[in-house]
PDB file of N, CA and C in Angstrom:
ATOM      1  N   UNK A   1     104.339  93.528 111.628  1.00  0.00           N
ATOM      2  CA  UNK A   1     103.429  92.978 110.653  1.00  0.00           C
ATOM      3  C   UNK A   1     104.135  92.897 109.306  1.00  0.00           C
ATOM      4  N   UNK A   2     104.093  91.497 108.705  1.00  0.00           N
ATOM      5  CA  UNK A   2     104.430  91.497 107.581  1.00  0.00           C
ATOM      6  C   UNK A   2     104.133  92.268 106.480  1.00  0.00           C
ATOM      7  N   UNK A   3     104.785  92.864 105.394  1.00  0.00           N
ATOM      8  CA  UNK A   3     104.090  92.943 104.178  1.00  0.00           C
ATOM      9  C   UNK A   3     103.046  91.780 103.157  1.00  0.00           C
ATOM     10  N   UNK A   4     102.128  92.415 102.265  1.00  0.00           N
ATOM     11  CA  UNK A   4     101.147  91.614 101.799  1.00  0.00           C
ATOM     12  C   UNK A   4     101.973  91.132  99.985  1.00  0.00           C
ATOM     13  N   UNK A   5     102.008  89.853  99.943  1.00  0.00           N
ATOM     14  CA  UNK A   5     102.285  89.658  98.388  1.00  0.00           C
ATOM     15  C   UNK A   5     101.372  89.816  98.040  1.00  0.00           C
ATOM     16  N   UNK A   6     101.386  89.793  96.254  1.00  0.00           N
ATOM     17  CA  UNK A   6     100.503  90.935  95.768  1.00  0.00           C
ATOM     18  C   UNK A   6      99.855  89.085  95.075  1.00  0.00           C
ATOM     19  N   UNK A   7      99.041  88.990  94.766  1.00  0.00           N
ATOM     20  CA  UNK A   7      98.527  87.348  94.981  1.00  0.00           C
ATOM     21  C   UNK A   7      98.842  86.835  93.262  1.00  0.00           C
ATOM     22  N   UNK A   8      98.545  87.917  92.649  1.00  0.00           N
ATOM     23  CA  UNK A   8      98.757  87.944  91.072  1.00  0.00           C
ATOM     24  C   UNK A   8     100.512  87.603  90.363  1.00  0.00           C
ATOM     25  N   UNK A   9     101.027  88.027  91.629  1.00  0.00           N
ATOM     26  CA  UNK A   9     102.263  87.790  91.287  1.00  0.00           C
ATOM     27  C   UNK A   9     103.132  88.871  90.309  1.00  0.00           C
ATOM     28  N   UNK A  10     102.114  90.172  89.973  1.00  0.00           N
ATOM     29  CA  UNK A  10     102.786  91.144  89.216  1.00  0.00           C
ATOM     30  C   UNK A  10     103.633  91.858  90.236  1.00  0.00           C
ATOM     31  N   UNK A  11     104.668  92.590  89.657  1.00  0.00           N
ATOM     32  CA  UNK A  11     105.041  93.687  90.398  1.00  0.00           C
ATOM     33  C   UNK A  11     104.398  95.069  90.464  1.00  0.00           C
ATOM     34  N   UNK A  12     104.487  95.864  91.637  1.00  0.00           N
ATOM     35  CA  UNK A  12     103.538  96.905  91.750  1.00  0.00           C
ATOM     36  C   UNK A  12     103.839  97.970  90.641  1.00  0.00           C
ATOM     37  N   UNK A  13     103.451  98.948  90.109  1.00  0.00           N
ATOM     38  CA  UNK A  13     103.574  99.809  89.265  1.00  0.00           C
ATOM     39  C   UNK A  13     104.942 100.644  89.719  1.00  0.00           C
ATOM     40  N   UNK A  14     105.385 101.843  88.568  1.00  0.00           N
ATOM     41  CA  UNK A  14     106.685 102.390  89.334  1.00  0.00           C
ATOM     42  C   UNK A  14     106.895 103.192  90.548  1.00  0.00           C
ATOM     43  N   UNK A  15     105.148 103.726  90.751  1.00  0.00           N
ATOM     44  CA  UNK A  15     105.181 104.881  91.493  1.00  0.00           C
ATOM     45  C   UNK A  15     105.524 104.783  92.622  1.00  0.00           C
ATOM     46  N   UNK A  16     105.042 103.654  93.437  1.00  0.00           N
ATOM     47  CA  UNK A  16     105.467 103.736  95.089  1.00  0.00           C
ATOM     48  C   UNK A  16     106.896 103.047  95.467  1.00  0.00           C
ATOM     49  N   UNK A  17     106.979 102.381  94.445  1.00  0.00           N
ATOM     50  CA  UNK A  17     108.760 101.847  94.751  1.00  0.00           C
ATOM     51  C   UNK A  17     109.460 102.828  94.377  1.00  0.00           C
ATOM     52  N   UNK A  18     109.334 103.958  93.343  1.00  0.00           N
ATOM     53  CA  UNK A  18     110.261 104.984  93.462  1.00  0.00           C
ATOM     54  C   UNK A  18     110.045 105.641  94.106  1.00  0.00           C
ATOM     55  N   UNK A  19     108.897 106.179  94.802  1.00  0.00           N
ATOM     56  CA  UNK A  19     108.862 107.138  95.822  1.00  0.00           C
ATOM     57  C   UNK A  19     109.258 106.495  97.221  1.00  0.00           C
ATOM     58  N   UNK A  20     109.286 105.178  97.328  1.00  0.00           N
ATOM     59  CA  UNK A  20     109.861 105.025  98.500  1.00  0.00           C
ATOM     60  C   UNK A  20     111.276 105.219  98.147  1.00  0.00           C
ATOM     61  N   UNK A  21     112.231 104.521  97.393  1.00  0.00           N
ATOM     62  CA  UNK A  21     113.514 104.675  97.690  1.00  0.00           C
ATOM     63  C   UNK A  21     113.947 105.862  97.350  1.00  0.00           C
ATOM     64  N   UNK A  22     113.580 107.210  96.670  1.00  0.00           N
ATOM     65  CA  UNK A  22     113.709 108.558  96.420  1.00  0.00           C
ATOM     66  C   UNK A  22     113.746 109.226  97.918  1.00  0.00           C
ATOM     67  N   UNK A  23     112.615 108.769  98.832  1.00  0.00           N
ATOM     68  CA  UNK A  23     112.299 109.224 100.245  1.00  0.00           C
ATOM     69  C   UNK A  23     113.371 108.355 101.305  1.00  0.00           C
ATOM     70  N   UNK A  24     114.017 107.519 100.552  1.00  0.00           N
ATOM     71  CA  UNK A  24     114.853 106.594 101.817  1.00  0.00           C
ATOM     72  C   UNK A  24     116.234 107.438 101.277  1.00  0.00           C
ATOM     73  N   UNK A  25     116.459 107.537  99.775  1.00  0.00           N
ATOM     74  CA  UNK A  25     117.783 108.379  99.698  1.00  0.00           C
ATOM     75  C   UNK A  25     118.443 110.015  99.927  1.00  0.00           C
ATOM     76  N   UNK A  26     116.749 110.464  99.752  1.00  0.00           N
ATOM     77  CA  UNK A  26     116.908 111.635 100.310  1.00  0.00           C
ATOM     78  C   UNK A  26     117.449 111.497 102.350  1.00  0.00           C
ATOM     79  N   UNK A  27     117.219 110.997 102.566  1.00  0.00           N
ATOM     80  CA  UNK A  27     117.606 110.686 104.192  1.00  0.00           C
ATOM     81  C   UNK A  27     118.693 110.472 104.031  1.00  0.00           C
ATOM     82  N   UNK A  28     119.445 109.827 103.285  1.00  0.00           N
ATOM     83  CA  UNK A  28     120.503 109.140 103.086  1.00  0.00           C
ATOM     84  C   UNK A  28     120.947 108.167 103.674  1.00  0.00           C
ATOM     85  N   UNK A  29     119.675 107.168 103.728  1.00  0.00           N
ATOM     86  CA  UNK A  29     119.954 105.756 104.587  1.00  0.00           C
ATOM     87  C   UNK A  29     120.181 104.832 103.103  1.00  0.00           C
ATOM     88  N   UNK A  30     120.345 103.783 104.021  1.00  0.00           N
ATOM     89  CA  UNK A  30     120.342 102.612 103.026  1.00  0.00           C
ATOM     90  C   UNK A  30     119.333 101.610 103.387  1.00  0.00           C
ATOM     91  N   UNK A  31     119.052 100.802 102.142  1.00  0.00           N
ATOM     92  CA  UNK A  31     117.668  99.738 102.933  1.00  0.00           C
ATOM     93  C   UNK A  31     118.244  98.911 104.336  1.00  0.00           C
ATOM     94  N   UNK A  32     119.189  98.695 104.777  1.00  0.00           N
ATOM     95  CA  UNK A  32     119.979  97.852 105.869  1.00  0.00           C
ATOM     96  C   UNK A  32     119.165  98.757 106.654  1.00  0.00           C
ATOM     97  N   UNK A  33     119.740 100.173 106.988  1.00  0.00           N
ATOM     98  CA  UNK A  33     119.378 101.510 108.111  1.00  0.00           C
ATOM     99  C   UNK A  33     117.804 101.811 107.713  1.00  0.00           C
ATOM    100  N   UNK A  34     117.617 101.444 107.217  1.00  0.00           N
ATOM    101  CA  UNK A  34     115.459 101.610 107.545  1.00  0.00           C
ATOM    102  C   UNK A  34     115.252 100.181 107.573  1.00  0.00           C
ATOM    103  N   UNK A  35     115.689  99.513 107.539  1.00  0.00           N
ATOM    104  CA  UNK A  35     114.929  98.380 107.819  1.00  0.00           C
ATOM    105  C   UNK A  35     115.382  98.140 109.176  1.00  0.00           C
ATOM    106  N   UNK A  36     116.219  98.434 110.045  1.00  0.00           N
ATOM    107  CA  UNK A  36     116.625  97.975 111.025  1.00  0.00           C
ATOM    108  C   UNK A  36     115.895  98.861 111.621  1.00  0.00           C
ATOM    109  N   UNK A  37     115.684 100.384 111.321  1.00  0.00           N
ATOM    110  CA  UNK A  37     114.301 101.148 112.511  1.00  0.00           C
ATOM    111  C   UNK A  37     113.147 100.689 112.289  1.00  0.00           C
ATOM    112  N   UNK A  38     112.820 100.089 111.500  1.00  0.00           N
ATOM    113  CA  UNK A  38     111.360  99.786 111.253  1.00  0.00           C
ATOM    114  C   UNK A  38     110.925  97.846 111.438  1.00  0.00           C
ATOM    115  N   UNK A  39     112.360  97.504 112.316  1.00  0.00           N
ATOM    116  CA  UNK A  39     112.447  96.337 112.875  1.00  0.00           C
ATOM    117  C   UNK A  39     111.690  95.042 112.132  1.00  0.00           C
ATOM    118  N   UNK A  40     112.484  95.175 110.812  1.00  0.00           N
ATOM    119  CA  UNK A  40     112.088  94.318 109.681  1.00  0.00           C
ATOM    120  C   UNK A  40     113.544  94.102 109.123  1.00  0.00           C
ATOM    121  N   UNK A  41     113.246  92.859 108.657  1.00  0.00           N
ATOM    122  CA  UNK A  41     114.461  92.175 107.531  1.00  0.00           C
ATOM    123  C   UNK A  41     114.658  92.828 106.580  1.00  0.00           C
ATOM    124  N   UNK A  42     116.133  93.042 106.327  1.00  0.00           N
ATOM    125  CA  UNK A  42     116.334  93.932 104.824  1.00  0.00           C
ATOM    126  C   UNK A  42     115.979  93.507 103.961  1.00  0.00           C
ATOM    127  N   UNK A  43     115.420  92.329 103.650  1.00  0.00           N
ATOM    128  CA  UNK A  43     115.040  91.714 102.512  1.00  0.00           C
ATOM    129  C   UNK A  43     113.893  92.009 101.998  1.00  0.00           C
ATOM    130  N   UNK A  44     113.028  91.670 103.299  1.00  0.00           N
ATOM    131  CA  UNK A  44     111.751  92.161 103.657  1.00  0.00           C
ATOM    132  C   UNK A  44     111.432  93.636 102.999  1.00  0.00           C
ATOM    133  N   UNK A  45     112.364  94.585 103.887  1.00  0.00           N
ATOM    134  CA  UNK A  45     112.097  95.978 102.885  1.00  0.00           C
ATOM    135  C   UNK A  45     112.677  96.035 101.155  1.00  0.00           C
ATOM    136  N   UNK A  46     113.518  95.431 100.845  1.00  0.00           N
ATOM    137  CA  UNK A  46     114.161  95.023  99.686  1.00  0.00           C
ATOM    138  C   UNK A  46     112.604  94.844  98.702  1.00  0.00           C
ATOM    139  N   UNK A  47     111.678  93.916  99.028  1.00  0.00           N
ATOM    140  CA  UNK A  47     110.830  93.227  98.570  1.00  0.00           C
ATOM    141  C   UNK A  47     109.541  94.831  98.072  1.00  0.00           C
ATOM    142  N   UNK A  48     109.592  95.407  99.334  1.00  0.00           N
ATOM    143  CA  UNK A  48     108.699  96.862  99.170  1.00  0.00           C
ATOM    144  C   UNK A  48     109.136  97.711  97.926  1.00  0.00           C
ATOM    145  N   UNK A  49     110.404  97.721  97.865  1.00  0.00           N
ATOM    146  CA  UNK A  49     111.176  99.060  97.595  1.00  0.00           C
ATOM    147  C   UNK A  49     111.277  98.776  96.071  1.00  0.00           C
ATOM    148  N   UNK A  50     110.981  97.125  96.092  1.00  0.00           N
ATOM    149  CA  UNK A  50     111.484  96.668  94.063  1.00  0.00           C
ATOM    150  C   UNK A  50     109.707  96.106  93.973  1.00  0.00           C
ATOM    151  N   UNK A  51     109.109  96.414  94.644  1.00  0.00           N
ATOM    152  CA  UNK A  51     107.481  96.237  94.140  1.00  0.00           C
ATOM    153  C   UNK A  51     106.889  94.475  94.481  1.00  0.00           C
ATOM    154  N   UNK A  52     107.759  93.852  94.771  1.00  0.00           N
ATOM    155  CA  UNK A  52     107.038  92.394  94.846  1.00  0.00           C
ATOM    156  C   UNK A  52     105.995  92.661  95.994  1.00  0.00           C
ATOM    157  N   UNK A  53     106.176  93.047  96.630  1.00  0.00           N
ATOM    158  CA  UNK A  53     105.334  92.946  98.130  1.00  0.00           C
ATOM    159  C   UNK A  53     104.503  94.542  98.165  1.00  0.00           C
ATOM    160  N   UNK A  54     103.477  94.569  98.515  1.00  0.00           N
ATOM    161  CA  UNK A  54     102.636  96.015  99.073  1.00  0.00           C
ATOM    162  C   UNK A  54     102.912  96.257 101.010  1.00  0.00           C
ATOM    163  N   UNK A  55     103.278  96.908 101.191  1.00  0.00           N
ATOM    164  CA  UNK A  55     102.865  97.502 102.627  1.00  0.00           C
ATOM    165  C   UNK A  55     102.263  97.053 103.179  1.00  0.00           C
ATOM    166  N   UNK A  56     101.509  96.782 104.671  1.00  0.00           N
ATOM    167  CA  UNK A  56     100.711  97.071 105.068  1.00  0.00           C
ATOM    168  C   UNK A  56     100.630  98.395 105.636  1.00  0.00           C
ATOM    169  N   UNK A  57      99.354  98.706 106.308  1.00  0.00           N
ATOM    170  CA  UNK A  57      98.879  99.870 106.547  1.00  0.00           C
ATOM    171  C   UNK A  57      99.993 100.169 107.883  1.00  0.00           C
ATOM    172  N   UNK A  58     100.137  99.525 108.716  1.00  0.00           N
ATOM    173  CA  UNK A  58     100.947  99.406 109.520  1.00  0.00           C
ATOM    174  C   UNK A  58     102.342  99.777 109.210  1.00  0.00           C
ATOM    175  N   UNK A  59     102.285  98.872 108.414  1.00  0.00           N
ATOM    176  CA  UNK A  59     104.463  99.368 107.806  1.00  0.00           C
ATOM    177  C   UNK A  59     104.416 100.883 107.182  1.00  0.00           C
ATOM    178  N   UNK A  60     103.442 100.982 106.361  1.00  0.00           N
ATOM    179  CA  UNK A  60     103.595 102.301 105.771  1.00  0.00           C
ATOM    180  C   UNK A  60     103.480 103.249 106.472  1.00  0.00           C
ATOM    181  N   UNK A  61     102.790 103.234 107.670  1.00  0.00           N
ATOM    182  CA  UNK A  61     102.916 104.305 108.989  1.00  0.00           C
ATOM    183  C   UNK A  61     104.014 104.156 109.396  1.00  0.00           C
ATOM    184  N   UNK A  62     104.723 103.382 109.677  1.00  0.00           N
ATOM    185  CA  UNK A  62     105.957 102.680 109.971  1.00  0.00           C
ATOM    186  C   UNK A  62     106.652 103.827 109.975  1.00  0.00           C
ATOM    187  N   UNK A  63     106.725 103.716 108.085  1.00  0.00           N
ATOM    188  CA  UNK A  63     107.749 103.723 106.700  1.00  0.00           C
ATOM    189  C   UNK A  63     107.912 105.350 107.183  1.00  0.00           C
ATOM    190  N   UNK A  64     106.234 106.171 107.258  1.00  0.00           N
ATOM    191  CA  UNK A  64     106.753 107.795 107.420  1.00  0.00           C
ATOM    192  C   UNK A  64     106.786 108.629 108.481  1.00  0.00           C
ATOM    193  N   UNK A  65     107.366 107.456 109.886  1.00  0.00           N
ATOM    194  CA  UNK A  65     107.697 107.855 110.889  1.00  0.00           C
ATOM    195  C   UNK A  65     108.767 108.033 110.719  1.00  0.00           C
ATOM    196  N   UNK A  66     109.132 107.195 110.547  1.00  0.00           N
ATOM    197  CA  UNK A  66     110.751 106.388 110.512  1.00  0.00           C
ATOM    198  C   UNK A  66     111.433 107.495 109.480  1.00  0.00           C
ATOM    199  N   UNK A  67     111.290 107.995 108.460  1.00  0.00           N
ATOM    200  CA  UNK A  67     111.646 108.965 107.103  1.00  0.00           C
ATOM    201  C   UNK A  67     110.834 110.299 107.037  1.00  0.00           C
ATOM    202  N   UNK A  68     109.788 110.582 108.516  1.00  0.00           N
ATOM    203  CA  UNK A  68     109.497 112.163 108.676  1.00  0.00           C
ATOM    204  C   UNK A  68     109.078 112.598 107.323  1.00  0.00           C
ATOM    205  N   UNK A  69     108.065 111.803 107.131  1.00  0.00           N
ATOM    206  CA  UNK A  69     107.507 112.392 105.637  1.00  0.00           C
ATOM    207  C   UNK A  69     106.019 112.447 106.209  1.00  0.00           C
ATOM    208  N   UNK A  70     104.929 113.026 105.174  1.00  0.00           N
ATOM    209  CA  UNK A  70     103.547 113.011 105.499  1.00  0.00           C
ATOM    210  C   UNK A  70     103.121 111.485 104.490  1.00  0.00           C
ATOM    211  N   UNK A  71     102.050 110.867 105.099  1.00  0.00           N
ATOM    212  CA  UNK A  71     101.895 109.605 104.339  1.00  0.00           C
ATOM    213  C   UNK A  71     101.222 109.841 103.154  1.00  0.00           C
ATOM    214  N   UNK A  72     100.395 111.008 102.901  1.00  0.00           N
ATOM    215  CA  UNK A  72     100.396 111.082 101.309  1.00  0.00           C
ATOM    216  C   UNK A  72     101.622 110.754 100.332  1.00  0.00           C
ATOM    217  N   UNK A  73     102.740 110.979 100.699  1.00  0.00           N
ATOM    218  CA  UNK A  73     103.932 111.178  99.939  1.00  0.00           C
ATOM    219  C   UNK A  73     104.009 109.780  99.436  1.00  0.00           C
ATOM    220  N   UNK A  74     103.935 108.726 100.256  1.00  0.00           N
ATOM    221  CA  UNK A  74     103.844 107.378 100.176  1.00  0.00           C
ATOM    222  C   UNK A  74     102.465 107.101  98.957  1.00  0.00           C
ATOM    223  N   UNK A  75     101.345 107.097 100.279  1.00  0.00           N
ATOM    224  CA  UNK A  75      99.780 106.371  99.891  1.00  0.00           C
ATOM    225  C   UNK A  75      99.420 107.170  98.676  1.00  0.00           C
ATOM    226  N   UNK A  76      99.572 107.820  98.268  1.00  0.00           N
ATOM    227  CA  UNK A  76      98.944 108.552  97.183  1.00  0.00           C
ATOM    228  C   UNK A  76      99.524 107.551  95.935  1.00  0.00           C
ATOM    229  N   UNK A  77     100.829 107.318  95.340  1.00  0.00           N
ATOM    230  CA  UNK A  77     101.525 106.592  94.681  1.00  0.00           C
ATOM    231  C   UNK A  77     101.098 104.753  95.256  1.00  0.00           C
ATOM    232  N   UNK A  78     100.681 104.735  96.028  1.00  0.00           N
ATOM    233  CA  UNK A  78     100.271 103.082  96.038  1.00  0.00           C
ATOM    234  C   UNK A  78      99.243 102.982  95.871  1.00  0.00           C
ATOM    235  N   UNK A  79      98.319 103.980  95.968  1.00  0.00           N
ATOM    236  CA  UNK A  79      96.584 103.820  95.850  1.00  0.00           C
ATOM    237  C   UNK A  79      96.423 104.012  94.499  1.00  0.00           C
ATOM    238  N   UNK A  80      97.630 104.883  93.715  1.00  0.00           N
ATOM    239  CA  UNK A  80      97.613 104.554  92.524  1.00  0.00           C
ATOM    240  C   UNK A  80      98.121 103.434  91.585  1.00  0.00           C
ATOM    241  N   UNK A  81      99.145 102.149  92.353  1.00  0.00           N
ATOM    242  CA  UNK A  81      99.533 101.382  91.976  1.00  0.00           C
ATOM    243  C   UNK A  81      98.464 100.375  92.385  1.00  0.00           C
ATOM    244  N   UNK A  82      98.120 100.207  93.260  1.00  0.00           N
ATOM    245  CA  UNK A  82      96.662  99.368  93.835  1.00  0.00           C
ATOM    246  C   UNK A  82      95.735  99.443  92.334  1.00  0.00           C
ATOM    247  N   UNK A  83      95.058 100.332  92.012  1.00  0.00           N
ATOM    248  CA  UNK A  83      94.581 100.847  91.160  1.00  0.00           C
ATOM    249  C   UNK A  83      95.106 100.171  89.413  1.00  0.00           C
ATOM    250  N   UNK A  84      96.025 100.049  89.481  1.00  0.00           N
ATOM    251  CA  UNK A  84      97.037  99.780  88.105  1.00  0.00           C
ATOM    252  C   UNK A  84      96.673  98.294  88.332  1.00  0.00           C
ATOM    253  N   UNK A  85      96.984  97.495  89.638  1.00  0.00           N
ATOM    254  CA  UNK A  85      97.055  96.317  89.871  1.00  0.00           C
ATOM    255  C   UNK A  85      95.588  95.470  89.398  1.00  0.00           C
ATOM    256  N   UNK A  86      94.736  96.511  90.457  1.00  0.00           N
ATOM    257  CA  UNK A  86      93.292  95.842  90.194  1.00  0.00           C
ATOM    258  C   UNK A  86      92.862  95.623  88.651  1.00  0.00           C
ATOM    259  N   UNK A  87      93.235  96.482  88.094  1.00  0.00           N
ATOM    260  CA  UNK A  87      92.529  97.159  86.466  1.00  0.00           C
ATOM    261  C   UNK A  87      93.178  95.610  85.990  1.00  0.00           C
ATOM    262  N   UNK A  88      93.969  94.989  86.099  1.00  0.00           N
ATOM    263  CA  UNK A  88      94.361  93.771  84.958  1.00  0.00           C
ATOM    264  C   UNK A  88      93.301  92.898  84.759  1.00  0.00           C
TER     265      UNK A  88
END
């Protein structure tokens, strides 16, 4: 499942793009090596990781299989960027 563009065309706030790539470097992958387990285009994750695009619910389960994290670590920081987004 694809990721969702964000329709407004802003980028998402800082929180979940740094907590994703903080959680991809602590692993010590690179976006190439998670995007290839999570059987998506690097670009594709490229797009998550610098805020143009939101998750879906799907990828983000994906995201903390794939990086053995709990999905708060993620959803907590996007429900707060969701949040940032809506408020404009």
């Amino acid at each position: 499942m694809k990721p969702q563009r964000i329709t407004n065309g802003r980028k998402t706030h800082i929180n979940m793009t740094n907590q994703l790539r903080n959680l991809r470097l602590d692993r010590k992958m690179t976006q190439a090596t998670l995007a290839e387990k999570l059987k998506i285009p690097r670009g594709t994750y490229a797009t998550l990781e610098s805020g143009v695009c939101l998750p879906t619910t799907e990828v983000l389960n994906d995201i903390t299989h794939v990086l053995r994290c709990h999905p708060e670590e993620v959803y907590t920081s996007m429900y707060l960027d969701i949040i940032k987004i809506e408020s404009y």
